[in-house]
Protein backbone atom coordinates (compact mmCIF):
# COMPACT_ATOMS: atom_id res chain seq x y z
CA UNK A 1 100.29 74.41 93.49
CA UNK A 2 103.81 75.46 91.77
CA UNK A 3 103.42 76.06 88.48
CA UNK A 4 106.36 74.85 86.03
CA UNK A 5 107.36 75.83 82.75
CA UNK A 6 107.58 72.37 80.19
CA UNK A 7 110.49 72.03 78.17
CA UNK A 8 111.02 69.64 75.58
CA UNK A 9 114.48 68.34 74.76
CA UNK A 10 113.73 66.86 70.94
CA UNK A 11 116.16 64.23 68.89
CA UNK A 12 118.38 61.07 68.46
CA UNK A 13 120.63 59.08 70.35
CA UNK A 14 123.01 62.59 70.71
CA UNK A 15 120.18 64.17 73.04
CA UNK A 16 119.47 61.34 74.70
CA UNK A 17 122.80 60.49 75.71
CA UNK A 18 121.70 63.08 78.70
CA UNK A 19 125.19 64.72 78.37
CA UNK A 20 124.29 68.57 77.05
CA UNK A 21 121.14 68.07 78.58
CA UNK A 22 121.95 67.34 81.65
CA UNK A 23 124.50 70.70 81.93
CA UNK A 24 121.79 72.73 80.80
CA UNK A 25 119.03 71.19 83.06
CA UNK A 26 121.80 71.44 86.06
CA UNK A 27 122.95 74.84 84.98
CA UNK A 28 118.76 76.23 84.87
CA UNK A 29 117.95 74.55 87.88
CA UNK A 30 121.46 76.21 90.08
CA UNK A 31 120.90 79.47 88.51
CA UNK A 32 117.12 79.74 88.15
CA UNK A 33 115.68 77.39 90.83
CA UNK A 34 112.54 79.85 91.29
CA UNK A 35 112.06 79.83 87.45
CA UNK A 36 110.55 76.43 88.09
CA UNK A 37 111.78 74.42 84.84
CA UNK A 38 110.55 70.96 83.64
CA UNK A 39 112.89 69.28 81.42
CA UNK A 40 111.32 66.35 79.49
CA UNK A 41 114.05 64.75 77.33
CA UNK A 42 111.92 62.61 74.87
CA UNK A 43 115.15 62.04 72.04
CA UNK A 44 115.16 58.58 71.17
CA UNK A 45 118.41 56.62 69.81
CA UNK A 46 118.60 55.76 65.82
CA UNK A 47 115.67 57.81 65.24
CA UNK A 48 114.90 60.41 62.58
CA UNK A 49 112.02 63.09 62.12
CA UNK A 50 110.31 61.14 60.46
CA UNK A 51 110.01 58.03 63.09
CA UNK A 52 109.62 61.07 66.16
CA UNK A 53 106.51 62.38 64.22
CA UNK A 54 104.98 59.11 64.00
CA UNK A 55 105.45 59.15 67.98
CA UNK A 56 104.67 62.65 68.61
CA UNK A 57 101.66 62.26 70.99
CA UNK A 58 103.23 59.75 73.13
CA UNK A 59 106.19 61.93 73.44
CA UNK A 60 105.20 65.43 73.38
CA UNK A 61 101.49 65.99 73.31
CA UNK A 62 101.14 64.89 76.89
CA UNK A 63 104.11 66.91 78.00
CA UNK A 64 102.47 70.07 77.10
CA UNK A 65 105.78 71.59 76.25
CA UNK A 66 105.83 75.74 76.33
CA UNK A 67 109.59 75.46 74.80
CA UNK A 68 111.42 73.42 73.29
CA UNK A 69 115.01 72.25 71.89
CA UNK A 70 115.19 70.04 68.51
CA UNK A 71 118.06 68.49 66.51
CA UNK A 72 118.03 65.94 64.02
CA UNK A 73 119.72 64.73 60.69
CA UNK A 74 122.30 62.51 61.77
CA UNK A 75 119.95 59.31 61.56
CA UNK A 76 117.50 61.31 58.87
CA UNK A 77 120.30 62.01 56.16
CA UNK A 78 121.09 58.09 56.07
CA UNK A 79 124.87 57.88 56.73
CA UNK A 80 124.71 54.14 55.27
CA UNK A 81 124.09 56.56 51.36
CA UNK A 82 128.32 57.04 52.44
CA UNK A 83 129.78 53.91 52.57
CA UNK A 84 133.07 53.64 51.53
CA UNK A 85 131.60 50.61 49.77
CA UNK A 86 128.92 52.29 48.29
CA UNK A 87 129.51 52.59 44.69
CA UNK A 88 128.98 56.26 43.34
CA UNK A 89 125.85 55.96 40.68
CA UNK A 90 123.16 57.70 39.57
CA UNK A 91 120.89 56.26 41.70
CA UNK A 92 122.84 56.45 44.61
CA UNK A 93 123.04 59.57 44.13
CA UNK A 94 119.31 60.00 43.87
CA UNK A 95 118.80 58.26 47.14
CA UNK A 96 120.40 60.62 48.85
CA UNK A 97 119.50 63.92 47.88
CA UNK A 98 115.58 62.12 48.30
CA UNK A 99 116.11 61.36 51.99
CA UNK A 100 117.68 65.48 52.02
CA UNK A 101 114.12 66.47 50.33
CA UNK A 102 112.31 63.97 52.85
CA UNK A 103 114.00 65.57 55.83
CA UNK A 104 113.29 68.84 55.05
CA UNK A 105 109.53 68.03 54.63
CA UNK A 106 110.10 66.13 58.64
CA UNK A 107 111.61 69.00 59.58
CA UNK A 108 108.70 71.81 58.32
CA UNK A 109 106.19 69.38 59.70
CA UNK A 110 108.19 69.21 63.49
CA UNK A 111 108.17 72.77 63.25
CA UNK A 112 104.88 73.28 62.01
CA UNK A 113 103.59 71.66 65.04
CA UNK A 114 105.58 73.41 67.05
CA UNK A 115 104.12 76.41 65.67
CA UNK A 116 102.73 77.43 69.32
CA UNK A 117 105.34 76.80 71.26
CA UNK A 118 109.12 78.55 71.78
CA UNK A 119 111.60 76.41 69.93
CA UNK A 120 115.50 76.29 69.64
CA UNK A 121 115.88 74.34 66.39
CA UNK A 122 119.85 73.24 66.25
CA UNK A 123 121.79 72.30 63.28
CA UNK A 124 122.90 68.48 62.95
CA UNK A 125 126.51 68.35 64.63
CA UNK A 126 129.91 67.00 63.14
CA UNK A 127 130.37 63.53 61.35
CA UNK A 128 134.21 63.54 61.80
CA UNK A 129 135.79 62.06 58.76
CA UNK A 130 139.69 62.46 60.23
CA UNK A 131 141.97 59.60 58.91
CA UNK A 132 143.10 59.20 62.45
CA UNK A 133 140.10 57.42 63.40
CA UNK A 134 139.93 53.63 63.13
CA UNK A 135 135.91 53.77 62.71
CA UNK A 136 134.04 52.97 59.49
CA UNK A 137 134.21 56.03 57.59
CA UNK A 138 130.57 57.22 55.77
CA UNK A 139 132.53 60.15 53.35
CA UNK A 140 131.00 63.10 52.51
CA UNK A 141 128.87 62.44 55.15
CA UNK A 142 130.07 65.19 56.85
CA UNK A 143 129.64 67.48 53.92
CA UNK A 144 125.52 66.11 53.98
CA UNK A 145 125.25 67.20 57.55
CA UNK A 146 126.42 71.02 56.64
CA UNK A 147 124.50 71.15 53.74
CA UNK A 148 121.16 70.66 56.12
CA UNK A 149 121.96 72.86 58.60
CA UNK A 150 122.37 75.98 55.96
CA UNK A 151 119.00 74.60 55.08
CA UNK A 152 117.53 75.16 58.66
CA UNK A 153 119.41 78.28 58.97
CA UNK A 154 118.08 80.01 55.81
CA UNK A 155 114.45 78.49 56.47
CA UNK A 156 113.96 78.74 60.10
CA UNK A 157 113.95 81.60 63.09
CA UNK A 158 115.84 80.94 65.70
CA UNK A 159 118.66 77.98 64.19
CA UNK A 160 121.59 77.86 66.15
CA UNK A 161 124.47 76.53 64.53
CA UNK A 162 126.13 73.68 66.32
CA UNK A 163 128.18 71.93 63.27
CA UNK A 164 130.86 75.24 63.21
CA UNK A 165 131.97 75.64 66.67
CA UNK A 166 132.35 71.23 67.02
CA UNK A 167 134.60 72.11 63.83
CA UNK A 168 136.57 74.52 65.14
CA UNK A 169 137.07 72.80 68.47
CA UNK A 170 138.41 69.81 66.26
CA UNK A 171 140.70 72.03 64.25
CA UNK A 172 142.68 73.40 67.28
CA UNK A 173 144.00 70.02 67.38
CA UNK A 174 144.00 70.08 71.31
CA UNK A 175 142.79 66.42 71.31
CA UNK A 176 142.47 63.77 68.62
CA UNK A 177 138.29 64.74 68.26
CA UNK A 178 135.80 66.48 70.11
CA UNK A 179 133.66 63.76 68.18
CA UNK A 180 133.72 60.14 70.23
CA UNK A 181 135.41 57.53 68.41
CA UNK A 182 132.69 56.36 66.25
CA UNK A 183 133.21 59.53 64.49
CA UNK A 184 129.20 59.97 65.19
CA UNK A 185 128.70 60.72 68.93
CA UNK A 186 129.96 63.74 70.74
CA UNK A 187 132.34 62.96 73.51
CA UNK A 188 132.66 64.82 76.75
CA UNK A 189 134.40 68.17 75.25
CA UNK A 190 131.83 68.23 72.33
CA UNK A 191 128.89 67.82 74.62
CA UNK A 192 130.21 70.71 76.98
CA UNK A 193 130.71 72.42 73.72
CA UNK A 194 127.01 72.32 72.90
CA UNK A 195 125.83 72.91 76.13
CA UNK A 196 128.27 76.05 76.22
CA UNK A 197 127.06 77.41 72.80
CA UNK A 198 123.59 76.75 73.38
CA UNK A 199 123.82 79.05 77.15
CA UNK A 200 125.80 81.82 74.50
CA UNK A 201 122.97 81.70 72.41
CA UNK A 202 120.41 82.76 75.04
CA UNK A 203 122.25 85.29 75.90
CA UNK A 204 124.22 84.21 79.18
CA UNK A 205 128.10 85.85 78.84
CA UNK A 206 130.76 83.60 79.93
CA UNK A 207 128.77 80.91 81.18
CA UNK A 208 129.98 78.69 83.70
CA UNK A 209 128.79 74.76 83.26
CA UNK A 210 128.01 72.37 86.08
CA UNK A 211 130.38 69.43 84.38
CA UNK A 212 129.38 66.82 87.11
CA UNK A 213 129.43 64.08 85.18
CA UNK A 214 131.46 61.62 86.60
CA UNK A 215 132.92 60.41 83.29
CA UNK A 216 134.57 63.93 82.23
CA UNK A 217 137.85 63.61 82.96
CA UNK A 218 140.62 66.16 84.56
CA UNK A 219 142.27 66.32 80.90
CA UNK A 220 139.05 66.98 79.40
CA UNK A 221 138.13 69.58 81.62
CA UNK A 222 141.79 71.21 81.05
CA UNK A 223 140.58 71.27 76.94
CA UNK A 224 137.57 72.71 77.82
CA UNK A 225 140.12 75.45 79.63
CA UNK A 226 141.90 76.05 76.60
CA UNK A 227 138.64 76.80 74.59
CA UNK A 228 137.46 79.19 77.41
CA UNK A 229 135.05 76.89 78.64
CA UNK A 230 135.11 76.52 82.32
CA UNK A 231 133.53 74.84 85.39
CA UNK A 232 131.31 75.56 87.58
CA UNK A 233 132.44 74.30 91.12
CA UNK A 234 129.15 74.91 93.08
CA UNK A 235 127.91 72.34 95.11
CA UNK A 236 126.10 69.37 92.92
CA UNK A 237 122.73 69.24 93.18
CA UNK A 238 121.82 65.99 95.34
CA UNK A 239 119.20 64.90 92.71
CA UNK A 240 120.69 65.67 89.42
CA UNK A 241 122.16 62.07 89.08
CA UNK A 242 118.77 60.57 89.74
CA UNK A 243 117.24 62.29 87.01
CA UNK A 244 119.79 61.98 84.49
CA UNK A 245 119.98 58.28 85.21
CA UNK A 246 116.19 57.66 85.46
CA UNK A 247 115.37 59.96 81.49
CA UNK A 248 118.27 58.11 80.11
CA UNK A 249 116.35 54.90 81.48
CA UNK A 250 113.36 56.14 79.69
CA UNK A 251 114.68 57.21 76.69
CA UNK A 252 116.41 53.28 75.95
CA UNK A 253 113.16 51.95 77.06
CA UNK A 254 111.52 54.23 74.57
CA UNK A 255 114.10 53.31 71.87
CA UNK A 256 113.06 49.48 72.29
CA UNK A 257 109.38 50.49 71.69
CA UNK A 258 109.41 53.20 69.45
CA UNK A 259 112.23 52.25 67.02
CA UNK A 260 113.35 48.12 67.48
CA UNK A 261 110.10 47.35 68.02
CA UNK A 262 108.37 49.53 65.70
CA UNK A 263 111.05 48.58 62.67
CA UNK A 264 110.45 45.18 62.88
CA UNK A 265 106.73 45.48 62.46
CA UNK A 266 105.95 43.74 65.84
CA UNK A 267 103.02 45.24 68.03
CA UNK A 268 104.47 46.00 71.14
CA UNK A 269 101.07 44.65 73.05
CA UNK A 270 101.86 41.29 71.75
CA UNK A 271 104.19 40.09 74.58
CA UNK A 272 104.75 36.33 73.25
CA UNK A 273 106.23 38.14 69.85
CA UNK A 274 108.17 40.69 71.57
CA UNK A 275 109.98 38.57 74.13
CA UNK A 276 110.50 35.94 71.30
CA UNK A 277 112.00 38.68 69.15
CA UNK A 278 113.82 40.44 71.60
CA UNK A 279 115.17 36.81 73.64
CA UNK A 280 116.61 35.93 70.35
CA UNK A 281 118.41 39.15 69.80
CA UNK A 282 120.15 38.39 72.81
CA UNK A 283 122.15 35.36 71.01
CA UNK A 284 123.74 37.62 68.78
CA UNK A 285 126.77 39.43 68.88
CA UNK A 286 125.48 42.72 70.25
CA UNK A 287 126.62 45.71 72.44
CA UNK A 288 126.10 45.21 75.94
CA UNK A 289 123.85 48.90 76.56
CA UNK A 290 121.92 46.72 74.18
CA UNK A 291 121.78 43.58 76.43
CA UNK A 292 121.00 45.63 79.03
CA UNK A 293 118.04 47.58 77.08
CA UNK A 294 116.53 44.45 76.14
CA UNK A 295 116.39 42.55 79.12
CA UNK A 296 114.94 45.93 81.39
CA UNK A 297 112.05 46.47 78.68
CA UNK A 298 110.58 42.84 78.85
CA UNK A 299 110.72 42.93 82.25
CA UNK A 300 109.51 46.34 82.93
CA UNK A 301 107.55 47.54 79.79
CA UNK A 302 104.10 47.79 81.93
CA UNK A 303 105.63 50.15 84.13
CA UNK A 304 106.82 52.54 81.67
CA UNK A 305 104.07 54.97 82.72
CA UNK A 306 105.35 54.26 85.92
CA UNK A 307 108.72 54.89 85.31
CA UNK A 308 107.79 58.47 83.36
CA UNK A 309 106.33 59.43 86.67
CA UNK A 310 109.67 58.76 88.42
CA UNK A 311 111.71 61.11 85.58
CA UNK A 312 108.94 63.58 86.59
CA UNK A 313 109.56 63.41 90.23
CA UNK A 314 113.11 63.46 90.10
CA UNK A 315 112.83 66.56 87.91
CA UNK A 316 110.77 68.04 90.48
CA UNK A 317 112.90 67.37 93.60
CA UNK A 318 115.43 69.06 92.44
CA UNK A 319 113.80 72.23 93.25
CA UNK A 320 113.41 71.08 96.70
């Protein structure tokens, strides 16, 4: 029987968008197909440290994970502290440098737990705060976000600092943010950007990324040019798309469970309460990934075993 090295990708709604991930999983698996690589990406959306810990053995202990790759802090650091409505008191201040105390403690006990296993621990990324974005703007939010990851860096071994290079990309001006446009999310070039520092970090020169995501665009991949980032044009591999689509799947269905779910106090074993909760969502005004979410996990929630057998598989093919 093959024998496969686990790797855990570990975070919020940035890792699971499988965007990074999916470059580096691509790039492993076209470079290092005898290397024999399982990437588990257990991120969740909206989640923290905090909420992951409370999930840990359904997400990593049965993984088994000999490496692994963790960011959080955007969700953790409470971006709602940075309103522009909030009104600057004492106590606001309080709450926030409380959830900064409360995420450090998250973050020793993640570690701590990962005491026996390789780990890549990443600094939160960028919370762009450019006037030339219409989205609500959380200042000083930004500022928050920095301020952690020179916490990680002077606490941890092995920190690699995402937040700098996602600035500098966005102060070269070559397009209006490598951040998406809810000043949150990294788009396309500040994915690739990750991916690209994370390949520099392990010591690969000049890597070369796999960017076969159809939704990165000729003009993106010309920015990516400009910052010395460039494609890889091998062939794709015929089961990347499957596996991307399938933990990205997974990692929505866990978000339902884990974090809707979860928040709202409702046991998820109580199927009358969660369709009741979850139908009635569905008369408000929400996003339609949401819609979507919703209506796959009351249909499918018994098979979500299942369907982390098929993220498995997929993973697994391939190396055929």
């Amino acid at each position: 029987m093959d024998k496969f090295t686990s790797v855990c990708f570990i975070g919020d709604s940035i890792t699971a968008a499988e965007k990074y991930t999916r470059i580096l999983v691509d790039y492993f698996v076209l470079h290092f197909p005898e290397k024999k690589i399982l990437f588990h990406n257990v991120s969740i959306p909206g989640i923290g440290a905090g909420l992951f810990l409370q999930n840990w053995d359904a997400l990593i202990t049965s993984r088994k994970p000999t490496h692994a790759v963790v960011m959080f802090g955007m969700n953790d650091l409470q971006p709602s502290l940075y309103a522009d409505s909030a009104k600057i008191t004492d106590s606001l201040l309080a709450k926030r440098e409380n959830a900064f105390d409360v995420y450090k403690k998250n973050m020793q006990e993640v570690l701590s737990r990962l005491k026996d296993v390789s780990t890549l621990v990443m600094t939160p990324t960028v919370h762009d705060e450019s006037p030339s974005i219409s989205a609500p703007l959380y200042g000083g939010y930004d500022a928050m976000l920095k301020r952690a990851g020179g916490y990680l860096l002077e606490t941890f071994p092995s920190v690699l600092d995402l937040h700098t290079p996602l600035s500098l990309a966005n102060s070269k001006g070559l397009v209006q943010t490598v951040i998406g446009p809810d000043r949150v999310h990294p788009g396309n070039i500040g994915h690739a950007i990750i991916a690209y520092t994370i390949l520099k970090h392990l010591g690969f020169e000049n890597p070369r990324l796999p960017l076969w995501d159809e939704s990165i665009t000729a003009e993106e991949k010309s920015v990516l040019e400009k910052l010395g980032i460039f494609e890889d044009t091998a062939p794709k591999n015929p089961y990347s798309d499957a596996r991307s689509a399938a933990a990205r799947r997974l990692a929505l269905l866990y978000y339902v469970e884990m974090n809707v779910l979860a928040g709202q106090g409702i046991d998820k074993t109580d199927g009358k309460k969660v369709d009741e909760y979850l139908t009635a969502q569905l008369t408000k005004p929400i996003e339609e990934w949401r819609i979507e979410t919703y209506k796959d996990y009351m249909k499918n929630r018994e098979r979500i075993p299942q369907f982390e057998e098929e993220v498995l598989e997929a993973m697994k093919k391939m190396y055929r």
